[in-house]
PDB file of N, CA and C in Angstrom:
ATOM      1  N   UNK A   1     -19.306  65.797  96.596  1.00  0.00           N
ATOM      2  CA  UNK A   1     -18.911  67.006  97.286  1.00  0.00           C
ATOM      3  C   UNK A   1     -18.398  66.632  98.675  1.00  0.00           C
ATOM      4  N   UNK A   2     -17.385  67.104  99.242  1.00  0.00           N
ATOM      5  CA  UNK A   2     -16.657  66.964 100.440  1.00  0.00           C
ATOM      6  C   UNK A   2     -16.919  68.349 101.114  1.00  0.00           C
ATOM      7  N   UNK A   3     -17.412  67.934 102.450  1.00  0.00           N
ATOM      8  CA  UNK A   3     -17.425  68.950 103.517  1.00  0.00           C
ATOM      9  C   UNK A   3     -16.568  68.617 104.431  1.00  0.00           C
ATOM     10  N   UNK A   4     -15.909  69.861 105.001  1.00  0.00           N
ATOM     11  CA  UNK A   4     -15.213  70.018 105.926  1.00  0.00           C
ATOM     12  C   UNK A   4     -15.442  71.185 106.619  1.00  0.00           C
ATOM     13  N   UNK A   5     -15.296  71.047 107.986  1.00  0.00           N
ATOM     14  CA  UNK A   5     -15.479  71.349 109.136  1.00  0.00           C
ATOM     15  C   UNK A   5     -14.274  72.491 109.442  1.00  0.00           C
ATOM     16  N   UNK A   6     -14.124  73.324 110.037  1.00  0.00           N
ATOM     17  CA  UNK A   6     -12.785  74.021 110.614  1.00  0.00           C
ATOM     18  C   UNK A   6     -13.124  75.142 111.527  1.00  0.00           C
ATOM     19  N   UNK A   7     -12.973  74.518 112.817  1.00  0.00           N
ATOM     20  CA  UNK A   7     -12.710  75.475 114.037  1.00  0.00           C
ATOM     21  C   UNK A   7     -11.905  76.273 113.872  1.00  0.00           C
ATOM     22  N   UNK A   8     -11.964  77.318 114.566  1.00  0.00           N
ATOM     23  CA  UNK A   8     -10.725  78.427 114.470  1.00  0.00           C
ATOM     24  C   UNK A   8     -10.937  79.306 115.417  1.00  0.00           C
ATOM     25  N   UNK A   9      -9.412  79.402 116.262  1.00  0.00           N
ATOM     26  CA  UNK A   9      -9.584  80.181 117.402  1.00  0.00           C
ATOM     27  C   UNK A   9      -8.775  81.171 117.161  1.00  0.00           C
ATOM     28  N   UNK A  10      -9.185  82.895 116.987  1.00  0.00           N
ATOM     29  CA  UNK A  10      -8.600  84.011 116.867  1.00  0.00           C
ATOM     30  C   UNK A  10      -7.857  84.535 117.446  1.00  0.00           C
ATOM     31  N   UNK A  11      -7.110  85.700 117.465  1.00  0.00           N
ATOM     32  CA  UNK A  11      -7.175  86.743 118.672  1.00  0.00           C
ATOM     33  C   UNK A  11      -8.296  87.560 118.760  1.00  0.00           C
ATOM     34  N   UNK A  12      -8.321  87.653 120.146  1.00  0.00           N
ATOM     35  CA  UNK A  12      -9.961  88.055 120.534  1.00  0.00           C
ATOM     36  C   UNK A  12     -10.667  89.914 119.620  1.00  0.00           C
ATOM     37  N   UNK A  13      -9.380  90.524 119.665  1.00  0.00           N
ATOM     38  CA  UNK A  13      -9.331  91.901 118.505  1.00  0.00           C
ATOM     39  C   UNK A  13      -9.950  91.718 116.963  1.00  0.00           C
ATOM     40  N   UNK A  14      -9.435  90.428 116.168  1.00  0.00           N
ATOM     41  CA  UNK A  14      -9.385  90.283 114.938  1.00  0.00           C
ATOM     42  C   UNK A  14     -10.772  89.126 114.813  1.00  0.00           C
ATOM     43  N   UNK A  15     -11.558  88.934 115.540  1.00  0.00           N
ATOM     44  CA  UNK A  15     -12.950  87.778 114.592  1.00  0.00           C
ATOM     45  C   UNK A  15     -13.434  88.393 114.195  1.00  0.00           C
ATOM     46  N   UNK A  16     -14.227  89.684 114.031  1.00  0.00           N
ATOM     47  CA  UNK A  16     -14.358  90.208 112.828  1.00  0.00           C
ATOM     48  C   UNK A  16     -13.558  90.337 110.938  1.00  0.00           C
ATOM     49  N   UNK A  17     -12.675  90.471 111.720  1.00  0.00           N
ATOM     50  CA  UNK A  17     -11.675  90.703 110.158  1.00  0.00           C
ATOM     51  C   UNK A  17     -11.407  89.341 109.679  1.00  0.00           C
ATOM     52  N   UNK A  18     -11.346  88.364 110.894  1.00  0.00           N
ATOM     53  CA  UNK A  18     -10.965  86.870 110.363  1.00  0.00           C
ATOM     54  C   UNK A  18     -12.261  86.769 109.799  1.00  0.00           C
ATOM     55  N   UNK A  19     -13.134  86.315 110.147  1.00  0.00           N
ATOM     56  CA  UNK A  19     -14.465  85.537 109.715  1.00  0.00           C
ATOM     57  C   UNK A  19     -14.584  87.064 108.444  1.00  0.00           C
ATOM     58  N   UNK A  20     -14.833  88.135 107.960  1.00  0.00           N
ATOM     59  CA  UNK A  20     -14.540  88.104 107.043  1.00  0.00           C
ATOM     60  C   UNK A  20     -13.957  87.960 105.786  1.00  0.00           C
ATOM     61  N   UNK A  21     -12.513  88.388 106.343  1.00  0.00           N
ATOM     62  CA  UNK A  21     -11.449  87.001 105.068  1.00  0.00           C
ATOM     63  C   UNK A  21     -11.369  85.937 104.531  1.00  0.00           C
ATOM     64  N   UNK A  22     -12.524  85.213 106.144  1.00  0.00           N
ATOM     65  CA  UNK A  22     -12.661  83.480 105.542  1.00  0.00           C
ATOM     66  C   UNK A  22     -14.118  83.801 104.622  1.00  0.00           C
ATOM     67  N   UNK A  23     -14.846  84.574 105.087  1.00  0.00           N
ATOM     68  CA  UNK A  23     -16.165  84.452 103.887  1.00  0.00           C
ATOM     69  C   UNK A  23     -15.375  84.947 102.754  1.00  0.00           C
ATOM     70  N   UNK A  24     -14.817  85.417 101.996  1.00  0.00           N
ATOM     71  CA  UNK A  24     -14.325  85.911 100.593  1.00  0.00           C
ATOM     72  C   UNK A  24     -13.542  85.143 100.209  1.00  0.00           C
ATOM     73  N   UNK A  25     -13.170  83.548 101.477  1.00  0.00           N
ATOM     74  CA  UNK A  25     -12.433  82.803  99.858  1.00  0.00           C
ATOM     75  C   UNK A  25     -13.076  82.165  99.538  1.00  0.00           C
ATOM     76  N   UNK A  26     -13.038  81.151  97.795  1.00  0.00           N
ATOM     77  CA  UNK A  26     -13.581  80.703  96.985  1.00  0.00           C
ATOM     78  C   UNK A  26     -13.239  79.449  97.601  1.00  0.00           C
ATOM     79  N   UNK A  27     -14.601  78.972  97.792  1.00  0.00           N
ATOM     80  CA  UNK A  27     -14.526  77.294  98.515  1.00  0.00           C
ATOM     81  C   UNK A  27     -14.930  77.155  99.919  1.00  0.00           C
ATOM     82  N   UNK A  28     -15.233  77.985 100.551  1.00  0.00           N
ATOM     83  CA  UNK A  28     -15.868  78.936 101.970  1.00  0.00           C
ATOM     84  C   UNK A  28     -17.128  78.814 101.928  1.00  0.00           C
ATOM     85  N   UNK A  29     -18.371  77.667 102.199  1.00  0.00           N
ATOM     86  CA  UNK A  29     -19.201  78.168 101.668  1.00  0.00           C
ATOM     87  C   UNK A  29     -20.183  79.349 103.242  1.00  0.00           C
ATOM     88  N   UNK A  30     -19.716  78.878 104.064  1.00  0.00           N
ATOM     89  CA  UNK A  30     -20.306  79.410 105.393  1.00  0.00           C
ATOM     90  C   UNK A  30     -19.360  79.687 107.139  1.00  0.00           C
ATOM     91  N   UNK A  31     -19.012  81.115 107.276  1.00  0.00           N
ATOM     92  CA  UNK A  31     -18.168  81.175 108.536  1.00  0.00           C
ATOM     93  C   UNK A  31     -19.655  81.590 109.752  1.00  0.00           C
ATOM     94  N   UNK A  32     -19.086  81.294 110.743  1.00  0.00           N
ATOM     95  CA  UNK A  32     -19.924  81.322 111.882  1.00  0.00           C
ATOM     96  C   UNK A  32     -19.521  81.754 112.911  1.00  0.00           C
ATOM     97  N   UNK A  33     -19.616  82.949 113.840  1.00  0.00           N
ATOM     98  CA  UNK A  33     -18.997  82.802 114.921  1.00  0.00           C
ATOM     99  C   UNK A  33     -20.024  82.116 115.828  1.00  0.00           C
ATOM    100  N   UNK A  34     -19.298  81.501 116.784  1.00  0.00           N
ATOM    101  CA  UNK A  34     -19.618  80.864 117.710  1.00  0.00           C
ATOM    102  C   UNK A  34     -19.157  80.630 118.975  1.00  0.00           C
ATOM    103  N   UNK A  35     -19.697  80.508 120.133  1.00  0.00           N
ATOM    104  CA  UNK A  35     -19.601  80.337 121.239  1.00  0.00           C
ATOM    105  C   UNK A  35     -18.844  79.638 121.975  1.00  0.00           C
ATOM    106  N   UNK A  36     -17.751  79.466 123.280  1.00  0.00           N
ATOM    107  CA  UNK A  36     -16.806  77.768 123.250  1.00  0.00           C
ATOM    108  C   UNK A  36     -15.354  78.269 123.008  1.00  0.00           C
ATOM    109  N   UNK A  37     -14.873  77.434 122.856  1.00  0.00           N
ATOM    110  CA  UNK A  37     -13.385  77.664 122.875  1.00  0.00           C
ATOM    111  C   UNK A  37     -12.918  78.058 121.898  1.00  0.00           C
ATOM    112  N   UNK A  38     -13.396  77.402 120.771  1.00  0.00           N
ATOM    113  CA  UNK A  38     -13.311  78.424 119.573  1.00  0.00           C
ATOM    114  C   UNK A  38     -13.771  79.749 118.931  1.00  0.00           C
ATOM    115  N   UNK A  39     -13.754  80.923 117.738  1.00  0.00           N
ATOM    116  CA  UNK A  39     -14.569  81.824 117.723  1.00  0.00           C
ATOM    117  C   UNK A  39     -15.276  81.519 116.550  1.00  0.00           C
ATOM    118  N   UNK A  40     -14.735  80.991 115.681  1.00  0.00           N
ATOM    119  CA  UNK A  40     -15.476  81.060 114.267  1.00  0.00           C
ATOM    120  C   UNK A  40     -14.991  79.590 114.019  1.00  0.00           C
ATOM    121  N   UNK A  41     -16.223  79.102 113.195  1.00  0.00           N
ATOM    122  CA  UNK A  41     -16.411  77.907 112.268  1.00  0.00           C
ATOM    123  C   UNK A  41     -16.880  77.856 110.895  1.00  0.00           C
ATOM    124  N   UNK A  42     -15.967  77.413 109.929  1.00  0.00           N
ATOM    125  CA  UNK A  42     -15.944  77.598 108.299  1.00  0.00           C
ATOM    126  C   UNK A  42     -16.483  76.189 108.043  1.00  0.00           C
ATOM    127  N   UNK A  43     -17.182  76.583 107.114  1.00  0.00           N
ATOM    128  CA  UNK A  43     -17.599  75.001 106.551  1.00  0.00           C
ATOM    129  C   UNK A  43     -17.137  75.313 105.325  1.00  0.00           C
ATOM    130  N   UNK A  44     -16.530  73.875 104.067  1.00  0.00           N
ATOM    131  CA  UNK A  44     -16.145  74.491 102.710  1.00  0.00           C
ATOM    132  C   UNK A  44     -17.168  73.380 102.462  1.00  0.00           C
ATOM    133  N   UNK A  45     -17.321  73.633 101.430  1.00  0.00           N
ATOM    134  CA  UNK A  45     -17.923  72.215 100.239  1.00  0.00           C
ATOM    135  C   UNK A  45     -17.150  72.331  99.273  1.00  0.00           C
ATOM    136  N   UNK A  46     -16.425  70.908  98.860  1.00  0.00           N
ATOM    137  CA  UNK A  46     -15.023  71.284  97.499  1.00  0.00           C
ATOM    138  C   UNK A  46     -15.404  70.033  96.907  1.00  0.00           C
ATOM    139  N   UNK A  47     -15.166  69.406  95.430  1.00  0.00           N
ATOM    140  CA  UNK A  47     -15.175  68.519  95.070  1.00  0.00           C
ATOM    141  C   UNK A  47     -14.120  67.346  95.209  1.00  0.00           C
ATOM    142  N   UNK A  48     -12.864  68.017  95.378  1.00  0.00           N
ATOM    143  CA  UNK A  48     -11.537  67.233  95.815  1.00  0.00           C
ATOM    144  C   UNK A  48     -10.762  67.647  96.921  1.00  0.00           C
ATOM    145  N   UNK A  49      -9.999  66.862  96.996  1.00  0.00           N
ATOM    146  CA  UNK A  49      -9.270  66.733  98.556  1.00  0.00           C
ATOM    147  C   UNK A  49      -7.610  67.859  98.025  1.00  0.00           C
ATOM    148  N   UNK A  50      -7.698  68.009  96.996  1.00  0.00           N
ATOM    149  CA  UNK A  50      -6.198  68.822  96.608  1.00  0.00           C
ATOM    150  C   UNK A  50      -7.006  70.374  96.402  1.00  0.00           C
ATOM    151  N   UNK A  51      -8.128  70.747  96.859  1.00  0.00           N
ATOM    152  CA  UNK A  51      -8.896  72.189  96.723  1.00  0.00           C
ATOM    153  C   UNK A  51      -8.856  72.166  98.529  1.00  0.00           C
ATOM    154  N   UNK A  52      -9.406  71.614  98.977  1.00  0.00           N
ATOM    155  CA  UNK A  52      -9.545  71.573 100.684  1.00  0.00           C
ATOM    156  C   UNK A  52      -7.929  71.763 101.317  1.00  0.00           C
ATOM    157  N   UNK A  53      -6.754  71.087 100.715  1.00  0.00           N
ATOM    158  CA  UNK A  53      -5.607  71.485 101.139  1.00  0.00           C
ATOM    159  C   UNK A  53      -5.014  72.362 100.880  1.00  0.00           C
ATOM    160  N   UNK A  54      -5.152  73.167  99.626  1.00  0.00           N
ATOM    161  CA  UNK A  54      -4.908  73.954  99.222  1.00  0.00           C
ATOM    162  C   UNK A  54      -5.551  75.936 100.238  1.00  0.00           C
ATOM    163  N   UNK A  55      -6.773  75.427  99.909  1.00  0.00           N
ATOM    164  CA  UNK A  55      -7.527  76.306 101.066  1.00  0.00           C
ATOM    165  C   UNK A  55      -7.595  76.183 102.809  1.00  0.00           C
ATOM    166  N   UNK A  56      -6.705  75.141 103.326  1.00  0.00           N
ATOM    167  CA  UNK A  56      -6.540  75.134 104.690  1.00  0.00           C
ATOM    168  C   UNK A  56      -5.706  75.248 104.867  1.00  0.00           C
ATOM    169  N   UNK A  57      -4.302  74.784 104.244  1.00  0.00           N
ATOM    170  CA  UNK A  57      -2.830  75.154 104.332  1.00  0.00           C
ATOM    171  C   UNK A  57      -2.110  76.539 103.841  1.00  0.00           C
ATOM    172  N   UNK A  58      -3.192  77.139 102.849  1.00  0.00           N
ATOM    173  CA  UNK A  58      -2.148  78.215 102.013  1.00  0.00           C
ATOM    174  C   UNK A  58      -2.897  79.574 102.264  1.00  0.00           C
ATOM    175  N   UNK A  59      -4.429  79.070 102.218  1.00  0.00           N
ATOM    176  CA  UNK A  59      -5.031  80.138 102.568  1.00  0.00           C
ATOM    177  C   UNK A  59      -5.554  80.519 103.651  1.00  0.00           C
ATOM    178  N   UNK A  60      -6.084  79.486 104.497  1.00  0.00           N
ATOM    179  CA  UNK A  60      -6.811  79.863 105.795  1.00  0.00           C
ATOM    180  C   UNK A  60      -5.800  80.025 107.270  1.00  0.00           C
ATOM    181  N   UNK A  61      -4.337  79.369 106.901  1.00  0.00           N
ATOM    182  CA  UNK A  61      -3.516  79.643 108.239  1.00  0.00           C
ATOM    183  C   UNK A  61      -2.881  80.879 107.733  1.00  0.00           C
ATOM    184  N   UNK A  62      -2.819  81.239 106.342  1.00  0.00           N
ATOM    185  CA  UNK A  62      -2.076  82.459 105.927  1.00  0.00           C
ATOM    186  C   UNK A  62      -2.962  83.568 106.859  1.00  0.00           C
ATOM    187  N   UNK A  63      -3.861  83.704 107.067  1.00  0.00           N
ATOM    188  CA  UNK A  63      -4.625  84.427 107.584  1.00  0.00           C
ATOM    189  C   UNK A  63      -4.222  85.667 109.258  1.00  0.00           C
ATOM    190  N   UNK A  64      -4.106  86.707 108.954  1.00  0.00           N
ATOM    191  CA  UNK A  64      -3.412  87.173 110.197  1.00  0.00           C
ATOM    192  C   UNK A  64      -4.538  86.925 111.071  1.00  0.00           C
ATOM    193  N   UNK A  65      -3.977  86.676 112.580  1.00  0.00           N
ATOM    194  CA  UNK A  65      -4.898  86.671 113.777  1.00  0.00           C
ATOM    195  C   UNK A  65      -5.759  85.565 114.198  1.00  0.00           C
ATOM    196  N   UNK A  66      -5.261  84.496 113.451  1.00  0.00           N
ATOM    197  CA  UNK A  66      -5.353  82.842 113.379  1.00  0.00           C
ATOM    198  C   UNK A  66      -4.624  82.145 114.410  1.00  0.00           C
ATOM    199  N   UNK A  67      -4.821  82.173 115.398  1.00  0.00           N
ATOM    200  CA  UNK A  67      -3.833  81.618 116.399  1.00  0.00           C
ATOM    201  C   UNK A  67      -4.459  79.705 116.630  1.00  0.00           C
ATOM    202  N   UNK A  68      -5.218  79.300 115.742  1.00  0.00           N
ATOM    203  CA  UNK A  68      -5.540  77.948 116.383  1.00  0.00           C
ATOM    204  C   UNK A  68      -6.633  77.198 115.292  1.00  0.00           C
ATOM    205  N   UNK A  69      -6.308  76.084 114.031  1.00  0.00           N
ATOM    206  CA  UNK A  69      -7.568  75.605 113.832  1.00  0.00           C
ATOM    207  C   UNK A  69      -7.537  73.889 114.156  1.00  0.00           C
ATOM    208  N   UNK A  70      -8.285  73.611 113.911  1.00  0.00           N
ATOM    209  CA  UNK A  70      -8.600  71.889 114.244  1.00  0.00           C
ATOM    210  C   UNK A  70      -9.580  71.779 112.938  1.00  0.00           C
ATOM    211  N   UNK A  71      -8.991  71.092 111.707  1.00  0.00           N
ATOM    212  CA  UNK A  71      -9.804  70.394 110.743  1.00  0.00           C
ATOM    213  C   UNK A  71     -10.742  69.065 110.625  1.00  0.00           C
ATOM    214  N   UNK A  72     -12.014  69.163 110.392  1.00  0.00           N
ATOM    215  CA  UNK A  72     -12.272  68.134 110.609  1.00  0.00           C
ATOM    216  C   UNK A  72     -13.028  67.981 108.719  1.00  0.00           C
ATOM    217  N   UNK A  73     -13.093  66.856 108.566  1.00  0.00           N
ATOM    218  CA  UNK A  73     -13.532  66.218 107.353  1.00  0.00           C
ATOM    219  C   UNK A  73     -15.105  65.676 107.269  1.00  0.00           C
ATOM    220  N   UNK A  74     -15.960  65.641 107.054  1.00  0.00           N
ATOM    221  CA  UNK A  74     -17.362  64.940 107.136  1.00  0.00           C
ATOM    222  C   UNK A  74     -17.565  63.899 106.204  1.00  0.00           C
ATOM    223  N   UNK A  75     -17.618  62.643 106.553  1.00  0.00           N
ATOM    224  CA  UNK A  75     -17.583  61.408 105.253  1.00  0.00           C
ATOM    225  C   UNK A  75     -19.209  60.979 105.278  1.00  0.00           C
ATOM    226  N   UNK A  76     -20.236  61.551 106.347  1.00  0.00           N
ATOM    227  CA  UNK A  76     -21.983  61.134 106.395  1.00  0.00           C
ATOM    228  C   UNK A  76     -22.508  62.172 106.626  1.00  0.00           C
ATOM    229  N   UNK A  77     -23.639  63.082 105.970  1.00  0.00           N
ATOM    230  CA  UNK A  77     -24.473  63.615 106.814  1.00  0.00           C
ATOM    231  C   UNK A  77     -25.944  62.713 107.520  1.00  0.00           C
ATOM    232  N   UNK A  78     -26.239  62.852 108.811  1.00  0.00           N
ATOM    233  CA  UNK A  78     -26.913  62.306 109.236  1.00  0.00           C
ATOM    234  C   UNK A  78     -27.884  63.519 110.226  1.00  0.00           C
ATOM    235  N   UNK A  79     -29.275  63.143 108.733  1.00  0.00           N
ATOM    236  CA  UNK A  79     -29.996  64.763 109.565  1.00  0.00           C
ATOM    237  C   UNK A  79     -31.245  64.525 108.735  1.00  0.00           C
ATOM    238  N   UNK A  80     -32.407  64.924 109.434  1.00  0.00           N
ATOM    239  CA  UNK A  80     -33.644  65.319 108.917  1.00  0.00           C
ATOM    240  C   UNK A  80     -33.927  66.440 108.309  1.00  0.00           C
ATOM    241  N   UNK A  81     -33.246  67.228 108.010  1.00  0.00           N
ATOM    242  CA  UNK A  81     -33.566  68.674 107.601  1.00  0.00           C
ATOM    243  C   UNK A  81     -32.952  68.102 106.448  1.00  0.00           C
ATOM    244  N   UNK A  82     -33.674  68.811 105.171  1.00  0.00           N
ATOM    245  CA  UNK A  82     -33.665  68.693 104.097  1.00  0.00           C
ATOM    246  C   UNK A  82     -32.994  70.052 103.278  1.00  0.00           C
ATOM    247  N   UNK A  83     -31.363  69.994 103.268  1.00  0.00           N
ATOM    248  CA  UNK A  83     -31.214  71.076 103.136  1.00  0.00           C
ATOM    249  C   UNK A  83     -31.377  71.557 101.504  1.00  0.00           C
ATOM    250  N   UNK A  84     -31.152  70.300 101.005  1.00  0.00           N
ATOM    251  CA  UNK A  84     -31.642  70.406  99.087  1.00  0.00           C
ATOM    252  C   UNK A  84     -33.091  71.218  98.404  1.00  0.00           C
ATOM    253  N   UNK A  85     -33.446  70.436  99.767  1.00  0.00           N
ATOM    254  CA  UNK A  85     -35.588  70.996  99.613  1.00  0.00           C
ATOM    255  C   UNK A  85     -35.321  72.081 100.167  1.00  0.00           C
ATOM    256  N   UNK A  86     -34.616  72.882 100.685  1.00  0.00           N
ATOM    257  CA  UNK A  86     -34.679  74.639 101.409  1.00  0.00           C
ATOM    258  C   UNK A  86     -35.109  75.614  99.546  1.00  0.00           C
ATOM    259  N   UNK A  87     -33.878  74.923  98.920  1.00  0.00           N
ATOM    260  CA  UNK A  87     -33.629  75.873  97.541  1.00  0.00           C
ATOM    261  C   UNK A  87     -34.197  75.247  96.686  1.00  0.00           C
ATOM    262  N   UNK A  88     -35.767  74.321  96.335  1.00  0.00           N
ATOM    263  CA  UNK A  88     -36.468  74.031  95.154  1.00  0.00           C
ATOM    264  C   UNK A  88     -37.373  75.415  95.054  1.00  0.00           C
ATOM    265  N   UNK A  89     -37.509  75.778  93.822  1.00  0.00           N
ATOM    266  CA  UNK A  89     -38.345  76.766  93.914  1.00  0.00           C
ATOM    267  C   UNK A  89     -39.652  76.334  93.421  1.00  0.00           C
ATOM    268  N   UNK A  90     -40.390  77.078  93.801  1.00  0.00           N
ATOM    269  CA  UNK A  90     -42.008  76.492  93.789  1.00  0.00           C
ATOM    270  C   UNK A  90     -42.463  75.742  95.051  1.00  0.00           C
ATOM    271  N   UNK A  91     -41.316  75.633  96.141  1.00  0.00           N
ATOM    272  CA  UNK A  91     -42.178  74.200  96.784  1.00  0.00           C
ATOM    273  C   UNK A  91     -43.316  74.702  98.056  1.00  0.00           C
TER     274      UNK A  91
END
């Protein structure tokens, strides 16, 4: 699974409507607004690199009120939180 990262800076009217458009596409797994120069941050999880281009080039700049993203790619996670162990059930 490939994660990627994507800042995105709005117009200040539309982060609502953006960060909802980005939660309803397929491959989106989490938008965030956030604080900083940017307003919202999408994380996808995709299995291939022709689903991630597909969803950053066609779908996520298609987006009205998108004035700015910066993609980034994640090749390590490096973290103590166990995010696999969040969703065992029983534990």
């Amino acid at each position: 699974m490939i994660t990627t990262i994507i800042l995105i800076k709005t117009e200040h009217a539309k982060i609502n409507d953006v960060g909802n458009k980005l939660a309803e596409l397929e491959g989106v797994s989490e938008v965030y607004s956030v604080t900083g120069r940017y307003n919202l941050i999408a994380v996808l999880r995709n299995k291939n690199l022709d689903d991630i281009d597909e969803i950053v080039t066609e779908k996520i700049n298609g987006i009205e009120g998108i004035k700015k993203t910066e993609t980034m790619i994640a090749y390590r996670l490096i973290s103590k939180f166990d995010i696999a162990g969040m969703f065992d059930l029983g534990s």
